[in-house]
Protein backbone atom coordinates (compact mmCIF):
# COMPACT_ATOMS: atom_id res chain seq x y z
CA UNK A 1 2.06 58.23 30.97
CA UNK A 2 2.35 61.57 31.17
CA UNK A 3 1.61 65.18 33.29
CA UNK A 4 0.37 68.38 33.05
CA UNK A 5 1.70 71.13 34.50
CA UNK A 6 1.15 74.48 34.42
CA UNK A 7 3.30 77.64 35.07
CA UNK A 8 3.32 81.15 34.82
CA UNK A 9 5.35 83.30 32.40
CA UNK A 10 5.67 87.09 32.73
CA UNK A 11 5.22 88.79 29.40
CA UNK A 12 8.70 88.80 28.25
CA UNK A 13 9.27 85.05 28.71
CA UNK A 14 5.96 84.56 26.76
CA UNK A 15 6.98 86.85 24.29
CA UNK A 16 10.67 85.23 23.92
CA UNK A 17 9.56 81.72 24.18
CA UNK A 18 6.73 82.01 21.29
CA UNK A 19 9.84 83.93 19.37
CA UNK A 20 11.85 81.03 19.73
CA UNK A 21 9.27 78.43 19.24
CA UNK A 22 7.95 80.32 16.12
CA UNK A 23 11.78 80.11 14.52
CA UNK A 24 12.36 76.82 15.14
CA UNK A 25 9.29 75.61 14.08
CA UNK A 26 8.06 73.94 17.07
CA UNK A 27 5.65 73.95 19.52
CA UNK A 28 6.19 76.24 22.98
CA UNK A 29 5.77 73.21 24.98
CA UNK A 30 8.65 70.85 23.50
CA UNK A 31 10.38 73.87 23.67
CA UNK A 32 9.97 73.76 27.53
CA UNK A 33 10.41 69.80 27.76
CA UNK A 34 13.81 70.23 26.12
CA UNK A 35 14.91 73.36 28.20
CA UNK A 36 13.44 71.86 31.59
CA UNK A 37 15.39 68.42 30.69
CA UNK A 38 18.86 70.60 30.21
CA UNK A 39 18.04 71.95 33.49
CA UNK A 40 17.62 68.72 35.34
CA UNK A 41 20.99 67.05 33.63
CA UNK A 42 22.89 69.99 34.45
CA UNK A 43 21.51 69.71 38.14
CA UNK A 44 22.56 65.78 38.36
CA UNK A 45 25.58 66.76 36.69
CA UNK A 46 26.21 69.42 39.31
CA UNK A 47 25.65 67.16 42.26
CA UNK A 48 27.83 64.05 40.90
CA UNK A 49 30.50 66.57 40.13
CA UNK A 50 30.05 68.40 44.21
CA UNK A 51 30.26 64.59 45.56
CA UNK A 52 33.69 63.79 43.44
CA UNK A 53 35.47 66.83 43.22
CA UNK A 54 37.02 65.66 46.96
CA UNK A 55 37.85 62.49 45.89
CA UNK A 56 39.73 63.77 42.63
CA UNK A 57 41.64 66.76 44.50
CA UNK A 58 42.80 64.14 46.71
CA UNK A 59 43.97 62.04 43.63
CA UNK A 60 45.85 65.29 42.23
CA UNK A 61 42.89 66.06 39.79
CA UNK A 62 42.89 69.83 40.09
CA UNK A 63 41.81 70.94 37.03
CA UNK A 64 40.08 69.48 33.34
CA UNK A 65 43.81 69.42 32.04
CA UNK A 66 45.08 66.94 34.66
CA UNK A 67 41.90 64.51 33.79
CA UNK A 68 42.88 64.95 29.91
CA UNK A 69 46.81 64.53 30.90
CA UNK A 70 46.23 61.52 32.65
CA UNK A 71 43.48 59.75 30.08
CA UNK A 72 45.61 60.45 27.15
């Protein structure tokens, strides 16, 4: 199943988006589906990270090199 939905672009979105989608050869709107689903991941991604980041200061995770030091 799927859904419509329609937005508004101001004229330099348009104009960029058709830009893009004209390069890479696709159309604008799987060029929105892809850009709207990097959007949502990073937003899960963002929450999952706001809930743990407690937990792993606690643990002595403080930055990316302490997770690599201590999984390697």
């Amino acid at each position: 199943m799927s859904a419509t939905l329609s937005i508004r672009l101001d004229d330099a979105l348009e104009r960029e988006l058709s830009l893009v989608a004209k390069a890479a050869h696709r159309p604008k709107g799987d060029i929105v589906r892809d850009a709207l689903r990097r959007q949502l991941a990073l937003a899960k991604f963002r929450a999952v990270r706001d809930e743990v980041m407690p937990l792993a200061e606690e643990a002595g995770f403080l930055t990316d090199e302490d997770v690599f030091k201590a999984i390697s």
